[in-house]
N, C-alpha and C. Protein backbone atom coordinates (compact mmCIF):
# COMPACT_ATOMS: atom_id res chain seq x y z
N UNK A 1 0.85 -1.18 0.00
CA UNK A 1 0.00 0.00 0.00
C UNK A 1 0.90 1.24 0.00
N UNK A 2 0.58 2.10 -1.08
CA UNK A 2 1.72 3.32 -1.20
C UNK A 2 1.22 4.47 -0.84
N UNK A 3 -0.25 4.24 -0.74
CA UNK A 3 -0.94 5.59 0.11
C UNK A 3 -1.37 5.72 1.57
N UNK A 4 -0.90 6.94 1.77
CA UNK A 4 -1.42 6.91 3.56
C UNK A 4 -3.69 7.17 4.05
N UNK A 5 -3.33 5.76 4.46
CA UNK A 5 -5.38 5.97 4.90
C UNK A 5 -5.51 7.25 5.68
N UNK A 6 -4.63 7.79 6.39
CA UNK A 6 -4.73 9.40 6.71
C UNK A 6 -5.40 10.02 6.30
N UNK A 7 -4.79 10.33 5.06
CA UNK A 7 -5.03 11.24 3.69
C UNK A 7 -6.35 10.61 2.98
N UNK A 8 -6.42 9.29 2.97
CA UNK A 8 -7.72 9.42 2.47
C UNK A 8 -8.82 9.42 3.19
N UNK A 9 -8.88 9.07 4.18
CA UNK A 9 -9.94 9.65 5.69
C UNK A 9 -10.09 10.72 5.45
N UNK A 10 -8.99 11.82 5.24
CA UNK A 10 -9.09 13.32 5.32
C UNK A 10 -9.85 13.37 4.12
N UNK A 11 -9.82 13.20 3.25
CA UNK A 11 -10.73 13.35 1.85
C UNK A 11 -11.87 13.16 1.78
N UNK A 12 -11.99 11.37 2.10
CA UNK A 12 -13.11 11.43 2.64
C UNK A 12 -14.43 12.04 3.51
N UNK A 13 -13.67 12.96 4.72
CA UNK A 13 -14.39 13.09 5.48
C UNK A 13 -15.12 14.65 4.75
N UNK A 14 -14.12 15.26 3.90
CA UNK A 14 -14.56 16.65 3.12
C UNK A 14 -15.09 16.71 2.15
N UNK A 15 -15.07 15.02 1.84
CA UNK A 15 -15.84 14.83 0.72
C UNK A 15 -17.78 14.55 1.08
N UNK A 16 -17.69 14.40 2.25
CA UNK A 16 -19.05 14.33 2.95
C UNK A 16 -19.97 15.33 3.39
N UNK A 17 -18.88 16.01 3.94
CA UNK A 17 -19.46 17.66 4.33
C UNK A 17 -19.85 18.72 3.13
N UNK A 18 -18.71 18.77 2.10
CA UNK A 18 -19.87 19.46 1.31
C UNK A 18 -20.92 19.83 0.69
N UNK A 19 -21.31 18.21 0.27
CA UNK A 19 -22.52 17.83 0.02
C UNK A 19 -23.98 18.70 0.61
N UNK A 20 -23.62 18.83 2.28
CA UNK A 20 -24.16 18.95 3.04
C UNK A 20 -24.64 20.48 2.98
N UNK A 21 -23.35 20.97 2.52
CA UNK A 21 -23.66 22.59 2.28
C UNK A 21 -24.02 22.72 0.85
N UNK A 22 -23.87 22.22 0.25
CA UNK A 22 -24.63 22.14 -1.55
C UNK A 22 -25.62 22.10 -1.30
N UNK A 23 -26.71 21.07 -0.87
CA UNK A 23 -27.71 20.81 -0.46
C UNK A 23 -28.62 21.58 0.29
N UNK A 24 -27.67 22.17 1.27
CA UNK A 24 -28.49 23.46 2.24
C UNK A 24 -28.85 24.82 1.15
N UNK A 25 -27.84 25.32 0.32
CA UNK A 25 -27.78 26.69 -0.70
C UNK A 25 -29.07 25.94 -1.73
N UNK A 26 -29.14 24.48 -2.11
CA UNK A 26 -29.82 24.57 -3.09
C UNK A 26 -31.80 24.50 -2.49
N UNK A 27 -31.48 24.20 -0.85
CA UNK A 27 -32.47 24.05 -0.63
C UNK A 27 -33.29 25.20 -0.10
N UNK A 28 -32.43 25.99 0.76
CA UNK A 28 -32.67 27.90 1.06
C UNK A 28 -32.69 28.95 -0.25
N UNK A 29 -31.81 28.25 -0.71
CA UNK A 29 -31.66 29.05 -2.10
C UNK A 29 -30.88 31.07 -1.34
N UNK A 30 -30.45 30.32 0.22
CA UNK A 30 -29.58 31.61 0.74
C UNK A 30 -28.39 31.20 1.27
N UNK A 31 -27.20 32.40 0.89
CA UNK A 31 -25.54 31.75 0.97
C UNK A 31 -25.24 32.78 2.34
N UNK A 32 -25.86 33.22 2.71
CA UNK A 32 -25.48 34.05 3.94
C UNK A 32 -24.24 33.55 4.93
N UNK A 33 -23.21 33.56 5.62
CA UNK A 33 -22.27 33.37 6.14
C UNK A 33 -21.70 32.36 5.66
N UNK A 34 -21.22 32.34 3.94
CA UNK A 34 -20.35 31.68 3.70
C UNK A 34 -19.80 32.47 2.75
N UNK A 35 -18.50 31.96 3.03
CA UNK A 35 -17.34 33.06 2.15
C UNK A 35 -16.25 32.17 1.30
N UNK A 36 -16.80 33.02 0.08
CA UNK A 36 -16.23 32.93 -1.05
C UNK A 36 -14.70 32.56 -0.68
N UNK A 37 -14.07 33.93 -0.32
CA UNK A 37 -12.35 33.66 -0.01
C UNK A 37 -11.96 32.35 0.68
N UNK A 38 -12.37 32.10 1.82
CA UNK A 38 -12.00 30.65 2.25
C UNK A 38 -12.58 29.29 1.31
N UNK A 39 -13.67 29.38 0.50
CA UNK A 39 -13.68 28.55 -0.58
C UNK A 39 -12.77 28.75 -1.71
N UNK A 40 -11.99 29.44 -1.97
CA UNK A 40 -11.09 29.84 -2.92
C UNK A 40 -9.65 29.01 -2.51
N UNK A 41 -9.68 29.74 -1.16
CA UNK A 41 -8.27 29.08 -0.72
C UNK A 41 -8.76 27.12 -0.18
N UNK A 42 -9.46 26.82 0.11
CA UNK A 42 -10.01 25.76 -0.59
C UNK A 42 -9.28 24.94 -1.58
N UNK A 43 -10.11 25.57 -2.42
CA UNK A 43 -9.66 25.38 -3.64
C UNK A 43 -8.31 24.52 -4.20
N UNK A 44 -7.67 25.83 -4.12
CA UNK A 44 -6.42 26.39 -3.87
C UNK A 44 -5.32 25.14 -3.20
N UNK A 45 -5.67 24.78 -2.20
CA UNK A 45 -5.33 23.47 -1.36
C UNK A 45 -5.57 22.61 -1.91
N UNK A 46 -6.56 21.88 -2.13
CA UNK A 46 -6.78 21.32 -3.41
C UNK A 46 -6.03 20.62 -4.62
N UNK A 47 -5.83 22.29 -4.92
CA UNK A 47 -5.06 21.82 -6.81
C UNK A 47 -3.64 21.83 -6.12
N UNK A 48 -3.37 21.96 -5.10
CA UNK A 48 -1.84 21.64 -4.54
C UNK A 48 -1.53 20.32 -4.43
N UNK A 49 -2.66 19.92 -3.67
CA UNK A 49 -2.47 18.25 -3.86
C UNK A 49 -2.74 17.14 -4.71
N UNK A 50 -3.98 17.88 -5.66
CA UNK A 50 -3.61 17.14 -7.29
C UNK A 50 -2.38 17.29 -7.66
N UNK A 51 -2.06 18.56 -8.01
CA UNK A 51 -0.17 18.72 -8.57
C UNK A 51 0.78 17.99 -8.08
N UNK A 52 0.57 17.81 -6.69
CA UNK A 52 1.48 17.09 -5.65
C UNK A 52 1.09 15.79 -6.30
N UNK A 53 0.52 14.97 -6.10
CA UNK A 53 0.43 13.78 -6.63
C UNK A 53 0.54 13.37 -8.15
N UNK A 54 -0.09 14.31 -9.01
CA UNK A 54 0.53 14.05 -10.48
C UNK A 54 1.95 14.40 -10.67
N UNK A 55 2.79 14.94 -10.15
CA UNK A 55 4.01 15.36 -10.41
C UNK A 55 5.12 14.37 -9.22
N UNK A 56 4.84 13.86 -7.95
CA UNK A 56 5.59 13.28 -7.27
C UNK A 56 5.27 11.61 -7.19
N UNK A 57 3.78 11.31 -6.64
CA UNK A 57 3.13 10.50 -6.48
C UNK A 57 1.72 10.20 -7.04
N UNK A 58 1.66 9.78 -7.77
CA UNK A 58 0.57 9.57 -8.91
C UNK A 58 -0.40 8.34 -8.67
N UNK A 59 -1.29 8.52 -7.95
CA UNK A 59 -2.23 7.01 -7.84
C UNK A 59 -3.97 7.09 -7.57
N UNK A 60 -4.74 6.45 -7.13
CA UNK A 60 -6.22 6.65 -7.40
C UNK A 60 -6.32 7.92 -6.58
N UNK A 61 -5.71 8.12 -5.41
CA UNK A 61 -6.03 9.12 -4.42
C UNK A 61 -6.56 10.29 -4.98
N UNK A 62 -5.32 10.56 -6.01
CA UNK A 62 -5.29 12.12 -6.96
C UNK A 62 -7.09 12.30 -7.37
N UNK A 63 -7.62 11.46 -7.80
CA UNK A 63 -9.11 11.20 -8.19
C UNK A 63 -10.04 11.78 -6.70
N UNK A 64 -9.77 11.72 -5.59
CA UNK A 64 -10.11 11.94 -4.57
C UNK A 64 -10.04 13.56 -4.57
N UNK A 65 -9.16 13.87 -4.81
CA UNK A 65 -8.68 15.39 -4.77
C UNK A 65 -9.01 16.01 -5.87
N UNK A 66 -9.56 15.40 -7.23
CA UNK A 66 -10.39 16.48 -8.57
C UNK A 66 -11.74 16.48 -7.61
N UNK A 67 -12.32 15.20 -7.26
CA UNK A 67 -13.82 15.14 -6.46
C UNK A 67 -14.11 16.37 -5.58
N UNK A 68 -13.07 16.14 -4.61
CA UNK A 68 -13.37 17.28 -3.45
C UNK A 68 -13.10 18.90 -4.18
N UNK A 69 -12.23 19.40 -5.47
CA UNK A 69 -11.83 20.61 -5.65
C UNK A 69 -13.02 20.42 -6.66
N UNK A 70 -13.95 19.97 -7.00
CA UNK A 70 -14.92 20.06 -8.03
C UNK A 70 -16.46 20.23 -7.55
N UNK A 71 -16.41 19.37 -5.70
CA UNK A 71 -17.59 19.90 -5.29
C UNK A 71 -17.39 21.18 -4.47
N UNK A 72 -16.58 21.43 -4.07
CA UNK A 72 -16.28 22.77 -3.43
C UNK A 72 -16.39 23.86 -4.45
N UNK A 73 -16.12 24.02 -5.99
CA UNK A 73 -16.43 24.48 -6.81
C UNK A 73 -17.85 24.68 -7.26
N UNK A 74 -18.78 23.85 -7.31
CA UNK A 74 -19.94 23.41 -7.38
C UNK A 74 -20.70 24.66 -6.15
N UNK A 75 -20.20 24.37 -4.69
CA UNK A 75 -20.77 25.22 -3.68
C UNK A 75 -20.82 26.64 -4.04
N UNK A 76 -19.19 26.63 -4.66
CA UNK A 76 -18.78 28.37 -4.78
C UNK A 76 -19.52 29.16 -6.00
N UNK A 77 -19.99 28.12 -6.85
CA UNK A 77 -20.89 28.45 -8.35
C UNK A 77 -22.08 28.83 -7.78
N UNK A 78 -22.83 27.92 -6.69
CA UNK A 78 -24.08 28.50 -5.90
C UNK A 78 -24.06 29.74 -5.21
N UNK A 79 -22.95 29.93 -4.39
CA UNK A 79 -22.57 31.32 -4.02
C UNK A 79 -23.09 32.08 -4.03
N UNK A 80 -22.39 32.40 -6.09
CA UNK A 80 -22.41 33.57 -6.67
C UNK A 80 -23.76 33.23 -7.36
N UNK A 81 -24.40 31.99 -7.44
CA UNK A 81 -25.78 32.46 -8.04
C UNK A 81 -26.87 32.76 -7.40
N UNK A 82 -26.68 32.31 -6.21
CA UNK A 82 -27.58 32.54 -4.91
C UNK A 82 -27.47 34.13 -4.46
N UNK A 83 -25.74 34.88 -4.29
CA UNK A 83 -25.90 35.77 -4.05
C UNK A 83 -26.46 37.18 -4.80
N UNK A 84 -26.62 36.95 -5.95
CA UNK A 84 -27.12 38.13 -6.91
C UNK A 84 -29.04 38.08 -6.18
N UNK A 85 -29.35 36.68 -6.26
CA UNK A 85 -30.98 36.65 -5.82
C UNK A 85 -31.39 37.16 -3.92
């Protein structure tokens, strides 16, 4: 085994929670105390550890890390469409 279950616990577990807030914006259809910037840097964290793994260590995990920087993306798209309404 070349990956640490750490790291994928940790994925896992952020991969659960957002859902949670997708679900809440699509169901209020209101983004009130959530901020953009810390979903950015998010993000941000994220495509560090895709890069990190396509460039050092390359294995299913990396797939773990488009998931989580794609639903956190997903939240931040509601955001900004929630926040104009």
């Amino acid at each position: 085994m070349s990956f640490s279950i750490w790291e994928i616990l940790m994925l896992v577990c952020f991969a659960c929670s957002w859902p949670v807030s997708i679900i809440k914006s699509l169901r209020t259809k209101i983004v009130a105390g959530k901020s953009p910037t810390f979903m950015i840097i998010i993000m941000i964290g994220y495509l560090c550890g895709i890069i990190h793994k396509i460039v050092y260590h390359y294995d299913w995990v990396t797939y773990l890390y488009i998931f989580n920087f794609c639903i956190v993306g997903t939240d931040l798209i509601l955001y900004f469409y929630y926040r104009k309404k």
